[in-house]
Structure formats: structure tokens, C-alpha cells
PDB file of N, CA and C in Angstrom:
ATOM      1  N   UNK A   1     107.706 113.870 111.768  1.00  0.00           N
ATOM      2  CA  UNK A   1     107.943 113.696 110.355  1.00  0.00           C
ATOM      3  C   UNK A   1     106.637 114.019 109.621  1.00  0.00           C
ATOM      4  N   UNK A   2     106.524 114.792 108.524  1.00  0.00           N
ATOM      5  CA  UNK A   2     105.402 115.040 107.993  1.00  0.00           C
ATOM      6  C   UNK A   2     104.978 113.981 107.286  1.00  0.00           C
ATOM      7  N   UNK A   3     103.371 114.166 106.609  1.00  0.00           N
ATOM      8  CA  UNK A   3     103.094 112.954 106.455  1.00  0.00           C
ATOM      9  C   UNK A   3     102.849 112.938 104.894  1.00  0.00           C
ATOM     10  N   UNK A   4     103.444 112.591 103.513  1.00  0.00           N
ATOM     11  CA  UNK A   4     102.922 112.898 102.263  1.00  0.00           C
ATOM     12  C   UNK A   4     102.282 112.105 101.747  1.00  0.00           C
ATOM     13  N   UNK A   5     101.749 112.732 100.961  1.00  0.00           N
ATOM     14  CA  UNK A   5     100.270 111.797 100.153  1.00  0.00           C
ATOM     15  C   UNK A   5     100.699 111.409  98.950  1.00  0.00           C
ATOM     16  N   UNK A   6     102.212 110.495  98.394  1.00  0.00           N
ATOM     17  CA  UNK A   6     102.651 110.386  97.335  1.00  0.00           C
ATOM     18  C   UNK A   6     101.530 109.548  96.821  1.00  0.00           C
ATOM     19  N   UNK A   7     100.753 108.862  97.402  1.00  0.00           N
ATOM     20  CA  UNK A   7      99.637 107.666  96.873  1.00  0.00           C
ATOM     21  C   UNK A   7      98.836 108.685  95.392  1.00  0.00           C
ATOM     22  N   UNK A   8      98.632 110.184  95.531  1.00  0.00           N
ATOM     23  CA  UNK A   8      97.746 110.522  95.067  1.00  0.00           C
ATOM     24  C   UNK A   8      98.870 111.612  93.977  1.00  0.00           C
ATOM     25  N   UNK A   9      99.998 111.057  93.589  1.00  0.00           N
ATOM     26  CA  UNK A   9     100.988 111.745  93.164  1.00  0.00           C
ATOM     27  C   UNK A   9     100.832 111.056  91.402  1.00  0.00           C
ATOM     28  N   UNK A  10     101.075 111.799  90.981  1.00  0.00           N
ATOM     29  CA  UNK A  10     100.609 110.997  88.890  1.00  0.00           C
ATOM     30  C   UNK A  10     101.876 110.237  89.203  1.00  0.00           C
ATOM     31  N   UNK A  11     103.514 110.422  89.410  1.00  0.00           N
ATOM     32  CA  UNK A  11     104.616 109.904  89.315  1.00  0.00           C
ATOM     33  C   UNK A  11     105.650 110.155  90.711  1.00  0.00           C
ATOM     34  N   UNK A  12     106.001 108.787  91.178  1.00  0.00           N
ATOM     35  CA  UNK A  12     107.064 109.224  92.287  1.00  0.00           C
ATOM     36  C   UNK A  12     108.217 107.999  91.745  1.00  0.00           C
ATOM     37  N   UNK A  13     108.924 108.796  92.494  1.00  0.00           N
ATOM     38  CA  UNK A  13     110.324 107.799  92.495  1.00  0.00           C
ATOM     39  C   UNK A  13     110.828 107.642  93.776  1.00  0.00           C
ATOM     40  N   UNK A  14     111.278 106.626  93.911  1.00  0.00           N
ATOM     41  CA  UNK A  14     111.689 105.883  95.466  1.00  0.00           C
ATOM     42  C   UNK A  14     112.899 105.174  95.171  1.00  0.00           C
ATOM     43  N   UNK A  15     113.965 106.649  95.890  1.00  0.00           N
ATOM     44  CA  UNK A  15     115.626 105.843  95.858  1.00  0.00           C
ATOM     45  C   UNK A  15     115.637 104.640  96.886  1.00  0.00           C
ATOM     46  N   UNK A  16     116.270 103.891  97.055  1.00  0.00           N
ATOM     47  CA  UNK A  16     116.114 102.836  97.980  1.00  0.00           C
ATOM     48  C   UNK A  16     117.716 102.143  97.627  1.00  0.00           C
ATOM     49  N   UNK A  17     117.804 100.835  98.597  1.00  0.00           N
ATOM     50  CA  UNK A  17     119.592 100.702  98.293  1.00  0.00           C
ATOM     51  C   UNK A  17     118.869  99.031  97.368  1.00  0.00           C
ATOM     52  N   UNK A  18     117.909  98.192  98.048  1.00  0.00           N
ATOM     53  CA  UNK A  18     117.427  97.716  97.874  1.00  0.00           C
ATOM     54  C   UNK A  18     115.753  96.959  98.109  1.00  0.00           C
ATOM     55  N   UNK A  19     115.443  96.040  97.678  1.00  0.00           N
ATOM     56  CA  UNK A  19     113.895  96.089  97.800  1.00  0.00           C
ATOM     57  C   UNK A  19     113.651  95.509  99.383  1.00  0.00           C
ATOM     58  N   UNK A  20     115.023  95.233  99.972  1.00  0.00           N
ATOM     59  CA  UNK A  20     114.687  94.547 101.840  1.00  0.00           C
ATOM     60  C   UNK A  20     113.641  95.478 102.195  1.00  0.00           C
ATOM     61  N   UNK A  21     113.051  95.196 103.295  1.00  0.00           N
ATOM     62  CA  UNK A  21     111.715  95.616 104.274  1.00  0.00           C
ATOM     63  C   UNK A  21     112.527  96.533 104.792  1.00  0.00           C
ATOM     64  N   UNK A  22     113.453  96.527 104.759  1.00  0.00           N
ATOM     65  CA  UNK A  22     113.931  97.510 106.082  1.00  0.00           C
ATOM     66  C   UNK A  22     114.321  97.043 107.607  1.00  0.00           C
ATOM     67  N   UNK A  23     114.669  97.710 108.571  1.00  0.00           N
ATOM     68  CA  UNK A  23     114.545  97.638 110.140  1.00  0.00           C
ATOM     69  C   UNK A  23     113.427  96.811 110.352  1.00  0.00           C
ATOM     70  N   UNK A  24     112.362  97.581 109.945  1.00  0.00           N
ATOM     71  CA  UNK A  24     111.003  97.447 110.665  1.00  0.00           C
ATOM     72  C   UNK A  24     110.551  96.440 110.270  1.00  0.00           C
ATOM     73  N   UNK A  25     111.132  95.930 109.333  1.00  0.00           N
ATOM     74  CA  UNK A  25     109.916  94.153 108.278  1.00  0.00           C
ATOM     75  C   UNK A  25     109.417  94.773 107.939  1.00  0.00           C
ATOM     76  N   UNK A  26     108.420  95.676 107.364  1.00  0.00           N
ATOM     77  CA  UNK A  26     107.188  96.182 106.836  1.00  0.00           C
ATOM     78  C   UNK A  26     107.482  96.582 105.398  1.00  0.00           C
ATOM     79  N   UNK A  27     106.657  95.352 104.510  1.00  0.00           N
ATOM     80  CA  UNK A  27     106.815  96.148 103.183  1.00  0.00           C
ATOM     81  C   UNK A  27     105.927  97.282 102.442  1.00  0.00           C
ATOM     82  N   UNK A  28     106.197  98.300 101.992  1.00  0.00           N
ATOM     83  CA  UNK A  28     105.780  99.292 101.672  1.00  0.00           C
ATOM     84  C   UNK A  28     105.307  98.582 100.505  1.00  0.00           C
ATOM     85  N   UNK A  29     103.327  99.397 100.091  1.00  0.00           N
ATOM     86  CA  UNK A  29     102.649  99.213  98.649  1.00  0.00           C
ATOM     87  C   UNK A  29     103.283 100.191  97.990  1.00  0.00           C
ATOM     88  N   UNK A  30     103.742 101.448  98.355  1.00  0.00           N
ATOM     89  CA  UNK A  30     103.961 102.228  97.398  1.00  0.00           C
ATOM     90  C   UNK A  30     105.007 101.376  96.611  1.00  0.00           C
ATOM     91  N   UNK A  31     105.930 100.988  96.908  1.00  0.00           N
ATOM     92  CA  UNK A  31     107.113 100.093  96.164  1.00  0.00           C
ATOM     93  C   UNK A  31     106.302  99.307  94.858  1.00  0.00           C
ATOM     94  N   UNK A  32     104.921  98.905  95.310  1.00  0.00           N
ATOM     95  CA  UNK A  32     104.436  98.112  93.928  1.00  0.00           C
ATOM     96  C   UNK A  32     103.286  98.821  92.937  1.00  0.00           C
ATOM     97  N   UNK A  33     102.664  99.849  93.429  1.00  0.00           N
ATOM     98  CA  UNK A  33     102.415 101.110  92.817  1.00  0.00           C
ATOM     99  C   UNK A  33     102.587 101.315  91.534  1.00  0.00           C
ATOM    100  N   UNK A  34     102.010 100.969  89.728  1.00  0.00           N
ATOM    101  CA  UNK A  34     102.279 101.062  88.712  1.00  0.00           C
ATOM    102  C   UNK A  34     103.082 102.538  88.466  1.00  0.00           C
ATOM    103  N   UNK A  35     102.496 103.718  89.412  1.00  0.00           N
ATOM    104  CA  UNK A  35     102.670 105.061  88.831  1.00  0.00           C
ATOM    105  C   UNK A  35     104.575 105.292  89.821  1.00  0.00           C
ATOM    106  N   UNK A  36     104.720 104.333  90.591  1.00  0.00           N
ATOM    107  CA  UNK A  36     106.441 104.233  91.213  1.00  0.00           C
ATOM    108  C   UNK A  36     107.281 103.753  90.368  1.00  0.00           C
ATOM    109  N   UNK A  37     108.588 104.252  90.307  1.00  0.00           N
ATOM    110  CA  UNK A  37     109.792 103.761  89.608  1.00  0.00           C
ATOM    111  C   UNK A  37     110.506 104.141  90.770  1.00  0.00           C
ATOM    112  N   UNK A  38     111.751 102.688  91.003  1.00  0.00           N
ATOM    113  CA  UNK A  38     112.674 102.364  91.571  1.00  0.00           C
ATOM    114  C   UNK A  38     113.979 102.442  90.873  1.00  0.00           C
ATOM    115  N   UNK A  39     114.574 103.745  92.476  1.00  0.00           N
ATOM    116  CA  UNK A  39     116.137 104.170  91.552  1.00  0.00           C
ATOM    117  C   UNK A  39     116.909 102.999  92.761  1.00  0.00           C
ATOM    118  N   UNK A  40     117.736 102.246  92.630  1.00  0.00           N
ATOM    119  CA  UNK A  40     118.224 101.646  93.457  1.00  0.00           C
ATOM    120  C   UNK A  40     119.594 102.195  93.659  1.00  0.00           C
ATOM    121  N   UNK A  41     119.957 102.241  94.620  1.00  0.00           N
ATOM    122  CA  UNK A  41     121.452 103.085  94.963  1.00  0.00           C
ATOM    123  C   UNK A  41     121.383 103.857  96.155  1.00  0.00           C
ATOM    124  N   UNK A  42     122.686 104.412  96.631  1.00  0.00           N
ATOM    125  CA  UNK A  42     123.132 105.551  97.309  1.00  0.00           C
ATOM    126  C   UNK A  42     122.436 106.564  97.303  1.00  0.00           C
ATOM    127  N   UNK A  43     121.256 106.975  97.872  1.00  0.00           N
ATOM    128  CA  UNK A  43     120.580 108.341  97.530  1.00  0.00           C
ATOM    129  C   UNK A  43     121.341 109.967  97.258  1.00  0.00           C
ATOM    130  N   UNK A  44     122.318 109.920  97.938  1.00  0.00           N
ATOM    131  CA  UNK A  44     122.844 111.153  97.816  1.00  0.00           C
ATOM    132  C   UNK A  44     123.446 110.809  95.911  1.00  0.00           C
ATOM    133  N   UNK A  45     124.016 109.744  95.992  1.00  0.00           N
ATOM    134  CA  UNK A  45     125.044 109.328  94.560  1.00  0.00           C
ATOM    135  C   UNK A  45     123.862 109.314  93.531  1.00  0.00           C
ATOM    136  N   UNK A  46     122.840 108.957  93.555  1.00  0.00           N
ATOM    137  CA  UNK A  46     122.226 109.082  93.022  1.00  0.00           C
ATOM    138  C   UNK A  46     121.721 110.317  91.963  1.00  0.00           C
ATOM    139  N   UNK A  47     121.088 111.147  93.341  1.00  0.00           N
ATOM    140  CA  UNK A  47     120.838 112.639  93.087  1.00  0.00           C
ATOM    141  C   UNK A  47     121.659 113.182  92.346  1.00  0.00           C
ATOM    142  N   UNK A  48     123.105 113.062  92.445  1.00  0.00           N
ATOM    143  CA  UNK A  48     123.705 113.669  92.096  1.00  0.00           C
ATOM    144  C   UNK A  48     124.028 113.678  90.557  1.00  0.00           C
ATOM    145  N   UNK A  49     124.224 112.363  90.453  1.00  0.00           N
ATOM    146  CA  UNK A  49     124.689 111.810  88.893  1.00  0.00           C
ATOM    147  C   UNK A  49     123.282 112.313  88.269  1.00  0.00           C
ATOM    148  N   UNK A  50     121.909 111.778  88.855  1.00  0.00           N
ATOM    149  CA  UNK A  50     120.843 112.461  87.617  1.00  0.00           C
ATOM    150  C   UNK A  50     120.887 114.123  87.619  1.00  0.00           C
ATOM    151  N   UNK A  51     121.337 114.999  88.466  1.00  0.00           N
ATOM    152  CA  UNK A  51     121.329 116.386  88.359  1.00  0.00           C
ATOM    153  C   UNK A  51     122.500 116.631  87.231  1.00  0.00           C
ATOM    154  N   UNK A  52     123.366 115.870  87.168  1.00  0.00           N
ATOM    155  CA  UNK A  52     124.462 115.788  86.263  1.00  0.00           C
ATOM    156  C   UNK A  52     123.807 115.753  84.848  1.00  0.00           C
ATOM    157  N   UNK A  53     123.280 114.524  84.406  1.00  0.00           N
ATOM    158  CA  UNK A  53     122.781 114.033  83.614  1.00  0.00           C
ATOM    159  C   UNK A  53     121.792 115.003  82.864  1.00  0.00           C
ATOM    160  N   UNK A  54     121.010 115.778  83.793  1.00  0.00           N
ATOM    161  CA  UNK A  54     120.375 116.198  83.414  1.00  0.00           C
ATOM    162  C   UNK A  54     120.721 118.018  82.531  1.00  0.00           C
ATOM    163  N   UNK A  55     121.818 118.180  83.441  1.00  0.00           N
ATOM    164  CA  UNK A  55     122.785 119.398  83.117  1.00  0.00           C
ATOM    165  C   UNK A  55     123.233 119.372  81.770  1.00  0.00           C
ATOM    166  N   UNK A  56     123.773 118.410  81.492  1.00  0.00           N
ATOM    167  CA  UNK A  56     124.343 118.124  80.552  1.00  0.00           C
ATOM    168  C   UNK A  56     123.760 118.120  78.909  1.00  0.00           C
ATOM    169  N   UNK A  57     122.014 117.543  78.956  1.00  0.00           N
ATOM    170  CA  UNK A  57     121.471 117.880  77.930  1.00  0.00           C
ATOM    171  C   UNK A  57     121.044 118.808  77.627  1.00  0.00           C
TER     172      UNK A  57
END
């Protein structure tokens, strides 16, 4: 798996279903990261509706 450097990114977004740890327990900093916004949902459903959304204007 490659490895990205979102840490050094001006803006990321992180679909997620919710804020659980996951499998692993391990909570991710990026999650608390001022420059992160949390889309919560279905990632594919997600994508989709904002590509929509965005079509549309």
C-alpha cells in the first residue's frame, strides 16, 4: 500500500462510516487534524451524491 503524506496536505477529507478505531483499536491524529473534515457515510454513496451535487451547479 503506498504511503501518503496527507499530514502535509492544506485540506483532506476522510470518508469514514464512523469515528470507531476500527479492527485495529488505533486511533488515527489525522481524524483530529484542524485542516481534516469528516464525511461520514458509505464511501462509494458518498462520492457519488457529491459528484452529483457538484454537476448540478
Amino acid at each position: 500500500m503506498p504511503i501518503l503524506n496527507v499530514d502535509q496536505a492544506n485540506a483532506v477529507v476522510v470518508l469514514k462510516r464512523s469515528m470507531n478505531p476500527g479492527f485495529a483499536g488505533i486511533e488515527n491524529p489525522l481524524f483530529y487534524n484542524p485542516k481534516t473534515v469528516m464525511l461520514f457515510g458509505d464511501a462509494k454513496d458518498s462520492v457519488t451524491k457529491l459528484i452529483a451535487d457538484l454537476k448540478s451547479l
